[in-house]
N, C-alpha and C. Protein backbone atom coordinates (compact mmCIF):
# COMPACT_ATOMS: atom_id res chain seq x y z
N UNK A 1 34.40 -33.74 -30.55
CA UNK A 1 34.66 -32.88 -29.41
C UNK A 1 34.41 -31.43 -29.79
N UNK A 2 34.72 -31.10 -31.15
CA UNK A 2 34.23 -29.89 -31.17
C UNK A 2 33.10 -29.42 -31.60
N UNK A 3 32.50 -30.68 -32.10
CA UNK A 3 31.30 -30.41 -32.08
C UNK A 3 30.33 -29.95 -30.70
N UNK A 4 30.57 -30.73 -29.86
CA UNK A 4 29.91 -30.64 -28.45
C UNK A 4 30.54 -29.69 -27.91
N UNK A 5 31.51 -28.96 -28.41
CA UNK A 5 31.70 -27.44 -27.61
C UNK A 5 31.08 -26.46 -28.34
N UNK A 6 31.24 -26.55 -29.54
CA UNK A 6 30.21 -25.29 -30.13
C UNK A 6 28.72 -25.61 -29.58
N UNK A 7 28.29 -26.98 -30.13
CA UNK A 7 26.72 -26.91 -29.51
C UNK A 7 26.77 -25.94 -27.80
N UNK A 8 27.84 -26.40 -26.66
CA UNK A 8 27.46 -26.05 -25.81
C UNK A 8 28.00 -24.23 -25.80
N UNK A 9 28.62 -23.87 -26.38
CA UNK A 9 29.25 -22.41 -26.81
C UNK A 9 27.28 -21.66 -27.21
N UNK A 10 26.70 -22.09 -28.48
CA UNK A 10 25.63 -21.76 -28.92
C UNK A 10 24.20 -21.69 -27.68
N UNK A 11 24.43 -23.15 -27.19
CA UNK A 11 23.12 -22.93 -26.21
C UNK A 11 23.12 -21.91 -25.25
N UNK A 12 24.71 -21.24 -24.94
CA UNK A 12 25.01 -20.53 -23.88
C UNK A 12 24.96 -19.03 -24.39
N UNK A 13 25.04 -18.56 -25.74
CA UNK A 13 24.28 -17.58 -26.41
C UNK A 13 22.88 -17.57 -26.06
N UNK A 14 22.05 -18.70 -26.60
CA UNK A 14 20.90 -18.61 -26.37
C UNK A 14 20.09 -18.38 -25.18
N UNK A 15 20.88 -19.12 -24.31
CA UNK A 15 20.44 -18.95 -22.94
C UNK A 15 20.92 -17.45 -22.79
N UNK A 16 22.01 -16.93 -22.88
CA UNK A 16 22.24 -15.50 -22.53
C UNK A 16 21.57 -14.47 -23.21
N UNK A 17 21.08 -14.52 -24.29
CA UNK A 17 19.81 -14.22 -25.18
C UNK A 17 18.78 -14.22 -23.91
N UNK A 18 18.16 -14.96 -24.10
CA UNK A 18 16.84 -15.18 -23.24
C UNK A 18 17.00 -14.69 -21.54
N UNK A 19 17.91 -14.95 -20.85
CA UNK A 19 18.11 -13.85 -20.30
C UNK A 19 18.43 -12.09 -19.91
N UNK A 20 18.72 -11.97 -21.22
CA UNK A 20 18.74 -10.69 -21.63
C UNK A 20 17.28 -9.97 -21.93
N UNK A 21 16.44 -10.90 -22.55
CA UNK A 21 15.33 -10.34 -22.42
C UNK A 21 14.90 -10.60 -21.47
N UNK A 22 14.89 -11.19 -20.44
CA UNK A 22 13.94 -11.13 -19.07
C UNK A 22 14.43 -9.80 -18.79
N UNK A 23 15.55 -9.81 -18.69
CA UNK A 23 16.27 -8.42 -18.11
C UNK A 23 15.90 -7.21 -18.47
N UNK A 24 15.63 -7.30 -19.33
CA UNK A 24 15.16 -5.88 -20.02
C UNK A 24 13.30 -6.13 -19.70
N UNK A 25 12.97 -6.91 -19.56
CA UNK A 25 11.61 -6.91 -18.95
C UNK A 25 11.43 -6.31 -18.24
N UNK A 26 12.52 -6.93 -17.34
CA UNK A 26 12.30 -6.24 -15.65
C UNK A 26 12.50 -4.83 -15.63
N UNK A 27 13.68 -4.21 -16.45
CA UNK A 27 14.14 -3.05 -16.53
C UNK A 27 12.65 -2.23 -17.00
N UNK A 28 12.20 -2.77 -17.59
CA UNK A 28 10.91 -1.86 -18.44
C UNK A 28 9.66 -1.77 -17.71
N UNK A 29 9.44 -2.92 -16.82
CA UNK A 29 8.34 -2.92 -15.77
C UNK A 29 8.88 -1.89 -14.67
N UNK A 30 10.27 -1.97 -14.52
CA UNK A 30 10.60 -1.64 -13.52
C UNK A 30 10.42 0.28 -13.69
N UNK A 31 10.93 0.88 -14.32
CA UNK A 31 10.67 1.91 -15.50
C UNK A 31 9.38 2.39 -15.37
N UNK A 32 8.28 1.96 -15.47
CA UNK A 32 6.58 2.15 -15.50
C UNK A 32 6.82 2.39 -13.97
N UNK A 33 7.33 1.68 -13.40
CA UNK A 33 6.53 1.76 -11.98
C UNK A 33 7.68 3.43 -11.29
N UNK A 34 9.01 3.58 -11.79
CA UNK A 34 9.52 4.35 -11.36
C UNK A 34 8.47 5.98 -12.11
N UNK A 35 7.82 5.70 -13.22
CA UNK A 35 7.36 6.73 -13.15
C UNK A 35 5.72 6.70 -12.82
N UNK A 36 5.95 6.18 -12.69
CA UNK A 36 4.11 5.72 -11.23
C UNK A 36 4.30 7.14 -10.44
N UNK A 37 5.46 6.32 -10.00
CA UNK A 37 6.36 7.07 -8.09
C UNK A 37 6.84 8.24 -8.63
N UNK A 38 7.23 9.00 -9.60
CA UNK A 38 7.35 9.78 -9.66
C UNK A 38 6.73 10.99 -10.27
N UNK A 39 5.64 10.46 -10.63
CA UNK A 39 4.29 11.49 -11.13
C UNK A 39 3.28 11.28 -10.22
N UNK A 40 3.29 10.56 -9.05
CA UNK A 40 2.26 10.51 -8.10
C UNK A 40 2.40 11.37 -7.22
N UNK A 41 1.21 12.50 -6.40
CA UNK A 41 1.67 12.84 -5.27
C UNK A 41 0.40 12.51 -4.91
N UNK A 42 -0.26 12.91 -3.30
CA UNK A 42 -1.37 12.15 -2.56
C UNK A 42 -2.46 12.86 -3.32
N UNK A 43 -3.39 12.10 -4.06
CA UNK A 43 -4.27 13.27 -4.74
C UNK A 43 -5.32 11.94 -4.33
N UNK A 44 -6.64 12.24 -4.76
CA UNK A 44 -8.24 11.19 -4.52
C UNK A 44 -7.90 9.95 -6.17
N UNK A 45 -7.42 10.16 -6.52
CA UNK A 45 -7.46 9.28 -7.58
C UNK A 45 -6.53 8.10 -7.00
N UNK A 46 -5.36 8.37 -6.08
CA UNK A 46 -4.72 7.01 -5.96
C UNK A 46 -5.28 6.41 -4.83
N UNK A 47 -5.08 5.44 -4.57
CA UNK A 47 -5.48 4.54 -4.02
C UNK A 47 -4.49 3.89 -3.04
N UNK A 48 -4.87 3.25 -1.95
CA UNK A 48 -3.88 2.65 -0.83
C UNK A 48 -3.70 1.13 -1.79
N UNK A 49 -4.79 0.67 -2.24
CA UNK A 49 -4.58 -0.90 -2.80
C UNK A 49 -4.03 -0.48 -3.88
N UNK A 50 -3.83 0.24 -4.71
CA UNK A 50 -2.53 0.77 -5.92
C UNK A 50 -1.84 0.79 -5.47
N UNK A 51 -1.24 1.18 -4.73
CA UNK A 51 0.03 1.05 -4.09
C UNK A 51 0.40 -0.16 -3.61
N UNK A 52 -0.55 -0.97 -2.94
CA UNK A 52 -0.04 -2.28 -2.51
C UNK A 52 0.27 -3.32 -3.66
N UNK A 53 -0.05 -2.71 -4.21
CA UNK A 53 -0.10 -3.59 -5.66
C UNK A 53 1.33 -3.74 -6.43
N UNK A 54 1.47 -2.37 -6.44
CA UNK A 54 2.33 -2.21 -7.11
C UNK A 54 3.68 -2.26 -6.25
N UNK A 55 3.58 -2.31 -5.05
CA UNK A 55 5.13 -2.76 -4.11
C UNK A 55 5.13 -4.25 -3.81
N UNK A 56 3.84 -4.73 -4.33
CA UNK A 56 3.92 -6.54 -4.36
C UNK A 56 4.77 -6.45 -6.07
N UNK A 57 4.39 -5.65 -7.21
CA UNK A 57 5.17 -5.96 -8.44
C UNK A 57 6.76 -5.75 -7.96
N UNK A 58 7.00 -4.82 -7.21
CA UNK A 58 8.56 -4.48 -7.11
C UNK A 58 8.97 -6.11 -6.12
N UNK A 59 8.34 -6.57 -5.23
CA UNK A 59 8.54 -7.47 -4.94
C UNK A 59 8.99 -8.73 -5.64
N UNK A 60 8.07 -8.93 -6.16
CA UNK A 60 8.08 -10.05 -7.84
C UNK A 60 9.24 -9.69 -8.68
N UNK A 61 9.69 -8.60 -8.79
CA UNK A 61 10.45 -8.10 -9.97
C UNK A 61 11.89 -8.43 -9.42
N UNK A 62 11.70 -8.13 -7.97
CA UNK A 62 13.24 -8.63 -7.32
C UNK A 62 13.62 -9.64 -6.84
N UNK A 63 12.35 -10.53 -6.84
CA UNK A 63 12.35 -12.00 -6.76
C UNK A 63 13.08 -12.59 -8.39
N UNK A 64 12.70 -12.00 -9.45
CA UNK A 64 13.02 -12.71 -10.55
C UNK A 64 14.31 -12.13 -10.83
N UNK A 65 14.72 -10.51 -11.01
CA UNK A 65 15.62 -10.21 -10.89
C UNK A 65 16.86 -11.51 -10.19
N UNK A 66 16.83 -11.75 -8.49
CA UNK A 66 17.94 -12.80 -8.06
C UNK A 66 18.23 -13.97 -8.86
N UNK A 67 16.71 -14.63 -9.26
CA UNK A 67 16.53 -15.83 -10.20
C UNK A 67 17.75 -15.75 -11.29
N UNK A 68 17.74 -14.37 -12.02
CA UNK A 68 18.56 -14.44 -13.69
C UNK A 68 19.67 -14.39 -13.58
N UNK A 69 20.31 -13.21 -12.32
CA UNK A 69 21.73 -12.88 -11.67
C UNK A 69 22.43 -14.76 -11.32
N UNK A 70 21.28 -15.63 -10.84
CA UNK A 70 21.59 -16.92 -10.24
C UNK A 70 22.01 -17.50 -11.97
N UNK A 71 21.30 -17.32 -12.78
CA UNK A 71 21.13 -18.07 -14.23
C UNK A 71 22.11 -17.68 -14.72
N UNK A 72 22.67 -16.82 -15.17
CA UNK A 72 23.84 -15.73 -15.75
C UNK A 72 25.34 -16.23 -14.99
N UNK A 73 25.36 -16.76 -13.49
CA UNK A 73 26.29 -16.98 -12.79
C UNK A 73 26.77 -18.76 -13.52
N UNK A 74 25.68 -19.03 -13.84
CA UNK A 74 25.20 -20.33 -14.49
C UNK A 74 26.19 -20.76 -15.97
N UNK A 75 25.49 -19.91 -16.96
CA UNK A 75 26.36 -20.15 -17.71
C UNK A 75 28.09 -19.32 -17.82
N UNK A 76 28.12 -19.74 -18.82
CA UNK A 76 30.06 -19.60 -19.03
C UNK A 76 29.82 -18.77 -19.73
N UNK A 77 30.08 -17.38 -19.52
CA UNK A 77 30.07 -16.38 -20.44
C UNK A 77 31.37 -15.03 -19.66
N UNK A 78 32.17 -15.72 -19.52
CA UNK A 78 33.20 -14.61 -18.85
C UNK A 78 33.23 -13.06 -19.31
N UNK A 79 33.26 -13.35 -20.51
CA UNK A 79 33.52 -11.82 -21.31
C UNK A 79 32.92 -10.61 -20.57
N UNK A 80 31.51 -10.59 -20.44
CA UNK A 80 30.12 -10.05 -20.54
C UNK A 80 29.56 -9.99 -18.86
N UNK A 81 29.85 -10.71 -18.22
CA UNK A 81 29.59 -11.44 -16.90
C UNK A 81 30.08 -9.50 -15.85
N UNK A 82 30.84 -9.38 -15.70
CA UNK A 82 31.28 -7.93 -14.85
C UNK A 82 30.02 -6.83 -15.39
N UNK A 83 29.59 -6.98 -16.99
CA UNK A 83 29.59 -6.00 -17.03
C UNK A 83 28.06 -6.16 -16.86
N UNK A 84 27.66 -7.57 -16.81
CA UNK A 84 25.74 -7.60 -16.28
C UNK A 84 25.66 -7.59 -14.65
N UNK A 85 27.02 -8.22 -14.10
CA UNK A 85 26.72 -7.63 -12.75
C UNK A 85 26.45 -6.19 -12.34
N UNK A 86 27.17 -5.65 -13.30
CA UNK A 86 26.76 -4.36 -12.72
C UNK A 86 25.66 -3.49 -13.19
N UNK A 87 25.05 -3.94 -14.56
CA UNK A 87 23.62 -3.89 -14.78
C UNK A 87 22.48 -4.33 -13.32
N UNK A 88 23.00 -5.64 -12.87
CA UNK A 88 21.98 -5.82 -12.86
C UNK A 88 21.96 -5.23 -11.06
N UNK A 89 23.23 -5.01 -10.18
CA UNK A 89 23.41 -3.96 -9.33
C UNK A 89 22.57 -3.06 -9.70
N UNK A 90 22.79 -2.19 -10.67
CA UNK A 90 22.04 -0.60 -10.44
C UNK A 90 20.61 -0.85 -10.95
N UNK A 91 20.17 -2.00 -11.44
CA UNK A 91 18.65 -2.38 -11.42
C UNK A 91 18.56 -3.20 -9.63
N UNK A 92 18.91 -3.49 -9.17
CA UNK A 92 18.49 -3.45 -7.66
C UNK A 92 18.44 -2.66 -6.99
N UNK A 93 19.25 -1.44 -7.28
CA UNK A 93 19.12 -0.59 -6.66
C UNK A 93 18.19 0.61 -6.97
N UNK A 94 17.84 0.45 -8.24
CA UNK A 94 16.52 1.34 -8.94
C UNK A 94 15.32 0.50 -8.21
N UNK A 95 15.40 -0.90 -7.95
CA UNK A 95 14.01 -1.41 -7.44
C UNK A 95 14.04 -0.98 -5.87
N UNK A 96 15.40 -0.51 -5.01
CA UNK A 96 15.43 -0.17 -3.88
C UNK A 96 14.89 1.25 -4.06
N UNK A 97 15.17 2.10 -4.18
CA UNK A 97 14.31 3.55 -4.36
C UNK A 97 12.95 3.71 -5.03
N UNK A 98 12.67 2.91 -6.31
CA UNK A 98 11.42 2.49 -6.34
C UNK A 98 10.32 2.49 -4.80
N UNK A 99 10.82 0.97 -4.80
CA UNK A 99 10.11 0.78 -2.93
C UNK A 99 10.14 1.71 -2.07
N UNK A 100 10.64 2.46 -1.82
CA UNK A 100 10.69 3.53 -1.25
C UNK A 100 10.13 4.25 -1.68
N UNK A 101 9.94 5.12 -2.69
CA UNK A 101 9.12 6.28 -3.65
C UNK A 101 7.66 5.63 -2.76
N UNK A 102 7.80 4.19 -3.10
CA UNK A 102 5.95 3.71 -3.23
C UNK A 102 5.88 3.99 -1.66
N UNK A 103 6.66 3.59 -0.33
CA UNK A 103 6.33 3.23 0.75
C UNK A 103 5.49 4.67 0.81
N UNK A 104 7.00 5.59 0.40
CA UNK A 104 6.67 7.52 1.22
C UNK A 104 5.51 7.29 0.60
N UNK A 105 4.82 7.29 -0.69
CA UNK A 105 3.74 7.65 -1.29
C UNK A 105 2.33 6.94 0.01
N UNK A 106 2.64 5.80 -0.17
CA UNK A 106 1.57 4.97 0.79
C UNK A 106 0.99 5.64 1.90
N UNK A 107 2.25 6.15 2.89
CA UNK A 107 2.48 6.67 3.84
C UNK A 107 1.82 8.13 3.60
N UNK A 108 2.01 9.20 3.00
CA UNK A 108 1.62 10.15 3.09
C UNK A 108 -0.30 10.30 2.40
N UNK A 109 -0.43 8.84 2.07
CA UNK A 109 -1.64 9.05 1.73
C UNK A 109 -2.38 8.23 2.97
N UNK A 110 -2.28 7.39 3.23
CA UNK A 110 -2.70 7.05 4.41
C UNK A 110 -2.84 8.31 5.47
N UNK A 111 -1.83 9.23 5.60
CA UNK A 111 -2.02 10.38 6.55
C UNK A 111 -2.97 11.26 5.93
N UNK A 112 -2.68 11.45 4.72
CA UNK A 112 -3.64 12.47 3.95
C UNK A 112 -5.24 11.84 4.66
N UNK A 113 -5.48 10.62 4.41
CA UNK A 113 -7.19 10.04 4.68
C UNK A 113 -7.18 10.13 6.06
N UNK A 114 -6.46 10.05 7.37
CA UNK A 114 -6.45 10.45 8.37
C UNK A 114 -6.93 11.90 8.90
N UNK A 115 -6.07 13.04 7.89
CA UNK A 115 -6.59 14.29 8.14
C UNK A 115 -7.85 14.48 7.48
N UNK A 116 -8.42 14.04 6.08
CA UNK A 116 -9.88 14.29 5.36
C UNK A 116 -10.65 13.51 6.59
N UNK A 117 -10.40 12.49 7.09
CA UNK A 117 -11.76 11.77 9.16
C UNK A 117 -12.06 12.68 9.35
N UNK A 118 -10.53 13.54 10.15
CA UNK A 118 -10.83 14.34 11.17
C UNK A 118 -11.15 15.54 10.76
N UNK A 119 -11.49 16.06 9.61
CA UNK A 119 -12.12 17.31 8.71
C UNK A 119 -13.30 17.06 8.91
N UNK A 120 -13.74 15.99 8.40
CA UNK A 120 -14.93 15.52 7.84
C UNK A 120 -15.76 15.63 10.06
N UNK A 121 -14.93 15.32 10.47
CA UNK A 121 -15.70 15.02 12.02
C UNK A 121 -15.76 16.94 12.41
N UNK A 122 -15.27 17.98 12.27
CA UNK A 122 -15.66 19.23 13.00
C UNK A 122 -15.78 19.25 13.59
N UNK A 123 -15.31 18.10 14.97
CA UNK A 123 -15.36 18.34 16.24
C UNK A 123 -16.95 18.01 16.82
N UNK A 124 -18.10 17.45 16.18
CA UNK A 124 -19.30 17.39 16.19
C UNK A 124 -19.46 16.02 16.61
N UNK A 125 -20.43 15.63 17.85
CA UNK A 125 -20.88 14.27 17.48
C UNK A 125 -21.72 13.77 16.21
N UNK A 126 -21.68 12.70 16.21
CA UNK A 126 -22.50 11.90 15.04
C UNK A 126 -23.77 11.06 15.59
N UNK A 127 -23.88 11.40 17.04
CA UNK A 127 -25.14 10.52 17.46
C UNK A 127 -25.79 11.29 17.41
N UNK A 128 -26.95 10.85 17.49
CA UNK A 128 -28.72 11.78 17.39
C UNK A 128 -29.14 11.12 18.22
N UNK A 129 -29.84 11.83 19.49
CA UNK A 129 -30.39 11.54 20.22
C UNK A 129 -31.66 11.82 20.23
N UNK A 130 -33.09 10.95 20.86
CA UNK A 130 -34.43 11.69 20.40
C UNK A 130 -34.73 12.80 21.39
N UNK A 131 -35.62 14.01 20.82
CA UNK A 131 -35.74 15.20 21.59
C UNK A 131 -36.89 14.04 22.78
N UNK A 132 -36.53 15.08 24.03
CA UNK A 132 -37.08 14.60 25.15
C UNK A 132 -37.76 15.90 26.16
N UNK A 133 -38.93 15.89 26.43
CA UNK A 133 -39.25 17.23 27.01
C UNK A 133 -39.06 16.72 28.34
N UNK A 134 -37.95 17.16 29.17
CA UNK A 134 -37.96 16.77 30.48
C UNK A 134 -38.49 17.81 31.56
N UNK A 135 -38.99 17.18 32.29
CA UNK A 135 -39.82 17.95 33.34
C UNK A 135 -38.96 19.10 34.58
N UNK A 136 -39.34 19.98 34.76
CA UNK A 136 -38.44 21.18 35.57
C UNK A 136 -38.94 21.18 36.93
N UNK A 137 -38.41 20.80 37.83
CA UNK A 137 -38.61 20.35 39.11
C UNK A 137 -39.15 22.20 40.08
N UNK A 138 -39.80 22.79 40.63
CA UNK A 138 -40.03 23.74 41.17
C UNK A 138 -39.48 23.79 42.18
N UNK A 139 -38.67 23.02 43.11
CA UNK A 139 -38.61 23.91 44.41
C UNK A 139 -39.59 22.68 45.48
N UNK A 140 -41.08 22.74 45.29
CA UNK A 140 -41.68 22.43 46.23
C UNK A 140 -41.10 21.17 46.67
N UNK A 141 -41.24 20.96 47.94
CA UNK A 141 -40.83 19.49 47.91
C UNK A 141 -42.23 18.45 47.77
N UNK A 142 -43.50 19.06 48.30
CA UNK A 142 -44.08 18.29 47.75
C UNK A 142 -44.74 17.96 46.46
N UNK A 143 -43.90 18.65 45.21
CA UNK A 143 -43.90 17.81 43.80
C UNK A 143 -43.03 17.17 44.00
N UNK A 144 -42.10 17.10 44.45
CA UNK A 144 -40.72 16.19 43.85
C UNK A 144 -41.25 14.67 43.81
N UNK A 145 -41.90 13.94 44.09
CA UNK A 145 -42.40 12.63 44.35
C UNK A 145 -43.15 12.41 42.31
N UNK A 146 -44.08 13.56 42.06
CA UNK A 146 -44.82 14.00 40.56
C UNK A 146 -42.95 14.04 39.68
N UNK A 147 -42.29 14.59 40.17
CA UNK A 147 -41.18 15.46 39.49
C UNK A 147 -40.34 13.85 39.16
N UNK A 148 -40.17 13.27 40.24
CA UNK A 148 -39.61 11.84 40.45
C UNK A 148 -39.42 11.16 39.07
N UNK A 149 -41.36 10.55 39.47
CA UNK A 149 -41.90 9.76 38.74
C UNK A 149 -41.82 9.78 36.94
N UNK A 150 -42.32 11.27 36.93
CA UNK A 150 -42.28 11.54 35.25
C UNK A 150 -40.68 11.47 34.94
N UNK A 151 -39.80 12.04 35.67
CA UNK A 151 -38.31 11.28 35.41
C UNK A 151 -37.41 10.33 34.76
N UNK A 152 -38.38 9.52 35.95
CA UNK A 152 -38.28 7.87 35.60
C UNK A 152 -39.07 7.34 34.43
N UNK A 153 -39.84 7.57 34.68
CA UNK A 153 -40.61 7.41 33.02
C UNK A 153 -40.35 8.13 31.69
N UNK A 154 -39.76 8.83 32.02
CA UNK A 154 -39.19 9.69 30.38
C UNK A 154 -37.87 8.94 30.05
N UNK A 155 -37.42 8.94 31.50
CA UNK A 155 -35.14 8.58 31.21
C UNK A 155 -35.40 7.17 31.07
N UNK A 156 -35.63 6.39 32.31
CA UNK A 156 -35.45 4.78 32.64
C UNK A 156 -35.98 4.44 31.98
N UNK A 157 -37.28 4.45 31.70
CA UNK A 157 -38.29 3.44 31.11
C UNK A 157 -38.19 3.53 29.98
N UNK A 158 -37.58 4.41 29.24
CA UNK A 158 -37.91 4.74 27.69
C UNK A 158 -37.06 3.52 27.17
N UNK A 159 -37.64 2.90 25.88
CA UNK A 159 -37.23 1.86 25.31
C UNK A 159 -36.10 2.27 24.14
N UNK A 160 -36.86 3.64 23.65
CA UNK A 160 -35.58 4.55 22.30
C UNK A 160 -34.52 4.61 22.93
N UNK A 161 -34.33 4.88 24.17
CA UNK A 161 -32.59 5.61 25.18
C UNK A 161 -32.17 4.25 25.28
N UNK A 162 -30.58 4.17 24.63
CA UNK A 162 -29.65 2.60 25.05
C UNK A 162 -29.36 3.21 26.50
N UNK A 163 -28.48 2.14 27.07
CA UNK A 163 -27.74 2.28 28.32
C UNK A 163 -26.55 3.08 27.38
């Protein structure tokens, strides 16, 4: 009998071991990405898919994060147990402001490429139309029939002009 309590005393080290390092994984990924978000502001080097990227890692990270909190609840480790809940609290809540850092970032760069469009447009169209010498009607009425015709044949008929 006491054998099979130490074995199960030891595996529950080990297991709390090995959860400890996931934990500190997460803490350390988590870490990189808080200073992503906090040395980023909207500049041409970042990217909208960097960002998506990296709020799919905060995603993942708080997916595994619940996983260990679930594992930890798991084994029998009373002692220690208050004081990883609350580790692992203020690491959810570092991955909650994280996500956030990344959204604002997303967000203000997405607006940033909104305002470089409408820079880039000056208020100018972008179609080119082909030069067309159109004919100047005089007055007489008997050109207007000449005035008509060449009209119609420059505007209608032309195959270059879409509708």
């Amino acid at each position: 009998m006491d054998k099979k309590s130490k074995n199960k005393n030891n595996s529950n080290v080990t297991t709390e071991e090995k959860l400890n390092r996931l934990k500190d994984s997460i803490k350390g990924t988590l870490t990189r990405l808080e200073a992503f978000t906090s040395e980023k502001t909207v500049s041409k080097d970042t990217s909208v898919t960097e960002i998506e990227i990296k709020l799919k890692k905060i995603e993942q990270l708080q997916i595994n994060l619940d996983k260990i909190a679930e594992d930890y609840c798991e084994i029998e480790i009373f002692e220690s147990l208050e004081i990883i809940q609350l580790d692992i609290e203020d690491i959810n809540q570092r991955i909650e402001t994280t996500e956030v850092g990344l959204k604002l970032l997303m967000y203000s760069l997405k607006n940033s490429e909104n305002v470089n469009i409408n820079l880039n447009d000056n208020g100018k169209n972008s179609i080119r139309l082909p030069q067309i010498p159109l004919p100047e009607f005089s007055g007489v009425i008997a050109e207007f029939s000449n005035f008509k015709n060449q009209f119609i044949n420059l505007i209608s008929n032309n195959e270059q002009l879409n509708d």
